[in-house]
C-alpha atoms as a PDB file:
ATOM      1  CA  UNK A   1       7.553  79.710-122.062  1.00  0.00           C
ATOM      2  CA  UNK A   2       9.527  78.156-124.909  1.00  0.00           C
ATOM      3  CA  UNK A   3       7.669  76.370-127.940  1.00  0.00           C
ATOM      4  CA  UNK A   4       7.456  72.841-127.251  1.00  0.00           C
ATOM      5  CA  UNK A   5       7.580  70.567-130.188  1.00  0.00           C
ATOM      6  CA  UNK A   6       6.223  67.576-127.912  1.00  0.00           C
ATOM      7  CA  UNK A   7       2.102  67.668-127.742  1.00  0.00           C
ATOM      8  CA  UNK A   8       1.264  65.912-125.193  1.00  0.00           C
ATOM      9  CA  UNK A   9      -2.159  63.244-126.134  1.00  0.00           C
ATOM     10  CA  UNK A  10      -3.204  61.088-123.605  1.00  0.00           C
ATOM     11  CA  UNK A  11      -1.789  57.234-124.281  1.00  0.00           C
ATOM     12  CA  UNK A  12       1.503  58.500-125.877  1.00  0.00           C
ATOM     13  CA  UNK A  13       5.260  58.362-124.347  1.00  0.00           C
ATOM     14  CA  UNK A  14       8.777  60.021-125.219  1.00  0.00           C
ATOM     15  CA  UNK A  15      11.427  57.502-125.097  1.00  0.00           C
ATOM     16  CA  UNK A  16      15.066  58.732-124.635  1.00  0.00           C
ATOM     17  CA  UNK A  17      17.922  56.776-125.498  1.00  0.00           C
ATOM     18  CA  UNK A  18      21.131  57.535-124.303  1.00  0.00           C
ATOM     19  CA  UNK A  19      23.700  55.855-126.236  1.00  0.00           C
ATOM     20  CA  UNK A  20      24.550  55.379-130.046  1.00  0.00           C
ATOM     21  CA  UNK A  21      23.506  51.743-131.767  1.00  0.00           C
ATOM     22  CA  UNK A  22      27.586  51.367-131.524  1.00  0.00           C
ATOM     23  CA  UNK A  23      26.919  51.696-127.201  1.00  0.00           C
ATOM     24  CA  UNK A  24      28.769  54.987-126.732  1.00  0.00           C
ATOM     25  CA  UNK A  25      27.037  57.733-124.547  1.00  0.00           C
ATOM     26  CA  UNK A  26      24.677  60.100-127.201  1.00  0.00           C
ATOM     27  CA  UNK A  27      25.621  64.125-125.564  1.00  0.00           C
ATOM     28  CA  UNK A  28      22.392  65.047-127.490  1.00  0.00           C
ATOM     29  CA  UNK A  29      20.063  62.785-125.059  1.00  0.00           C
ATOM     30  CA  UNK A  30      20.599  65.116-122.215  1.00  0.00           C
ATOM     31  CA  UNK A  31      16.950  66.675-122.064  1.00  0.00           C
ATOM     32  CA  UNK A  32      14.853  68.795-119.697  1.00  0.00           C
ATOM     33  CA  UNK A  33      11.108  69.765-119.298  1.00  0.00           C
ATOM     34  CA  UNK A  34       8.584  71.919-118.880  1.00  0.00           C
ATOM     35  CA  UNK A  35       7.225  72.525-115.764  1.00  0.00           C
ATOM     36  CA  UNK A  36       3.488  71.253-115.658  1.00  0.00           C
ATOM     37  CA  UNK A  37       1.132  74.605-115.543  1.00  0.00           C
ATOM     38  CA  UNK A  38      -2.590  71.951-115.152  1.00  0.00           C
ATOM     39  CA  UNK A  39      -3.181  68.329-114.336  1.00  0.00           C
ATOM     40  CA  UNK A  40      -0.333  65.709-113.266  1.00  0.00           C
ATOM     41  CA  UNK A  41       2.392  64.726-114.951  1.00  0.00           C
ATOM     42  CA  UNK A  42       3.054  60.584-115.071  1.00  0.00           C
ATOM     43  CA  UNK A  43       6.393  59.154-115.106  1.00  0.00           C
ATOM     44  CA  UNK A  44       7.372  55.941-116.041  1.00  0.00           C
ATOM     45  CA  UNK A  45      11.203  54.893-115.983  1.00  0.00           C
ATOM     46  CA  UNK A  46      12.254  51.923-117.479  1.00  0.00           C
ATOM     47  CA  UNK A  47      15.867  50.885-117.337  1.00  0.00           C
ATOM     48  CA  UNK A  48      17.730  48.133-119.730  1.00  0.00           C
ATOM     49  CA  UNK A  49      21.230  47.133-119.316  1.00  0.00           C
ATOM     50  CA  UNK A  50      23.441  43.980-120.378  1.00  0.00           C
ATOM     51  CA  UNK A  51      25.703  42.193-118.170  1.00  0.00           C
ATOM     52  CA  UNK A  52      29.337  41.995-118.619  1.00  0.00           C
ATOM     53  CA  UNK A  53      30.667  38.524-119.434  1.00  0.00           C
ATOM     54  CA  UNK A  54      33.699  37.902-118.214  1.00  0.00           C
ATOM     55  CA  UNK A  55      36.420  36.300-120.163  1.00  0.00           C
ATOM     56  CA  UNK A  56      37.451  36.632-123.853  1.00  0.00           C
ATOM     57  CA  UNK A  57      34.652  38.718-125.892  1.00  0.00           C
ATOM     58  CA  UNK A  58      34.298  36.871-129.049  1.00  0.00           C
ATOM     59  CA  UNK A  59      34.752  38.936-132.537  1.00  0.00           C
ATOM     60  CA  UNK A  60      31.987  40.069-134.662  1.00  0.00           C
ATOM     61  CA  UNK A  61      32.781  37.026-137.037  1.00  0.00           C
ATOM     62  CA  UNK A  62      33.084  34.742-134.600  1.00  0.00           C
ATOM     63  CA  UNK A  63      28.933  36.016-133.011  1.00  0.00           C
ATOM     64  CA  UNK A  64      27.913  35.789-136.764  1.00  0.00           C
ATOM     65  CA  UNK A  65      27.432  39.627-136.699  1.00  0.00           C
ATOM     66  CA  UNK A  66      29.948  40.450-139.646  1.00  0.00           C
ATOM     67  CA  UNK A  67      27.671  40.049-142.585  1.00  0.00           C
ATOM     68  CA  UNK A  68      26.483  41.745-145.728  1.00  0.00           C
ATOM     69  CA  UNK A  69      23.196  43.569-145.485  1.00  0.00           C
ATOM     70  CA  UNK A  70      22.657  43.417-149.779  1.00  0.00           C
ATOM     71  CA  UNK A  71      23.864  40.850-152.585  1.00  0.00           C
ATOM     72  CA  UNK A  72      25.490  44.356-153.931  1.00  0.00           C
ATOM     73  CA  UNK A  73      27.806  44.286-151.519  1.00  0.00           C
ATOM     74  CA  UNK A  74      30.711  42.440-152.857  1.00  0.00           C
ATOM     75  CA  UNK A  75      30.625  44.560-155.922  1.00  0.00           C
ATOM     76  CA  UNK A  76      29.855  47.888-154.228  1.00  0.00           C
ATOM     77  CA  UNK A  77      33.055  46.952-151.945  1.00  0.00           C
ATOM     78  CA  UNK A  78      35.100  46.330-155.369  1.00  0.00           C
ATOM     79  CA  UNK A  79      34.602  49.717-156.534  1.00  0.00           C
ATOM     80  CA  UNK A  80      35.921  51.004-154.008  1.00  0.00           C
ATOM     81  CA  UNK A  81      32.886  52.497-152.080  1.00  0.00           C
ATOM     82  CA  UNK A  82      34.682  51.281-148.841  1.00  0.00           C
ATOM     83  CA  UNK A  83      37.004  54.053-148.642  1.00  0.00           C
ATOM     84  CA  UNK A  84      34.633  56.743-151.121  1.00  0.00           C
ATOM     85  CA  UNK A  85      31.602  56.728-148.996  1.00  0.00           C
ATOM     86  CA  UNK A  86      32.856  54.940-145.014  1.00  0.00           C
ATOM     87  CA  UNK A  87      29.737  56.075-143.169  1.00  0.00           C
ATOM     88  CA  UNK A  88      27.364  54.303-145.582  1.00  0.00           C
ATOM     89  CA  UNK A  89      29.535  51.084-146.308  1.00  0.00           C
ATOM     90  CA  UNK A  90      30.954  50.830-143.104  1.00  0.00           C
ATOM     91  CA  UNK A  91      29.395  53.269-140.123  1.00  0.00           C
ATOM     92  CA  UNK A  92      30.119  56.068-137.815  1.00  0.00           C
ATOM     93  CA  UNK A  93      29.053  56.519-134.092  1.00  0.00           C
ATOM     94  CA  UNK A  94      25.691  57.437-135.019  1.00  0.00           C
ATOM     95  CA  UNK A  95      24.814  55.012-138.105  1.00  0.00           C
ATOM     96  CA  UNK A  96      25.427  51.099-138.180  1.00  0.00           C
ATOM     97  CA  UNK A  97      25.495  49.072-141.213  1.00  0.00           C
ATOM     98  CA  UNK A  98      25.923  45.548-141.627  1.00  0.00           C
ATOM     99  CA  UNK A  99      28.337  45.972-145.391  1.00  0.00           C
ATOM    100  CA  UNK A 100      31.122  45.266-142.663  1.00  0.00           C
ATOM    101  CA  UNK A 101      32.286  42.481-143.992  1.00  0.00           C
ATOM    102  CA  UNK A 102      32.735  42.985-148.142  1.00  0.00           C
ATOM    103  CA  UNK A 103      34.706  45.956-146.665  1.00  0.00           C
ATOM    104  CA  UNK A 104      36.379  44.217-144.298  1.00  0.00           C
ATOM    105  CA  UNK A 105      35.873  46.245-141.642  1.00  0.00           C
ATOM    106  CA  UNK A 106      35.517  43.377-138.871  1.00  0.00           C
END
């Protein structure tokens, strides 16, 4: 048997999420597990979802969610740090930041 880098302790729970903060599927959350050698094993599955409005989605200015996370912003967006360093400033599919909108990015 493989090493397991979970230890199980009695009152503690794995949680697995399978999609990015940006809502697109995370590959990486695929899991398996052990098969249990003593005792029981306790499952608890808990599923979370959002309905889909119909109609026109509004834009992330328009919900209020294109904002500035720092007062550096503005100035860290004049230097240029939108385009030197995106994935900070801006995000990626695994890592959301809210300097969206000194960089114009929504």
């Amino acid at each position: 048997m493989g090493d397991n880098p979970l230890k199980p302790a009695k009152g503690s729970a794995v949680l697995f999420f399978n999609s990015r903060p940006s809502a697109s599927p995370d590959e990486r959350s695929m899991h398996t597990r052990c098969t249990v050698l003593e005792g029981k094993m306790w499952v608890a599955k808990s599923f979370y979802g959002r309905a889909i409005r119909s109609g026109t989605a509004q834009s992330e200015t328009e919900r209020g969610d294109c904002t500035d996370e720092d007062d550096k912003c503005r100035r860290w967006a004049a230097t240029g740090e939108c385009k030197k360093n995106p994935i900070f400033m801006i995000s990626s599919p695994d890592y959301y930041r809210t300097w969206r909108k000194s960089c114009n990015a929504c």
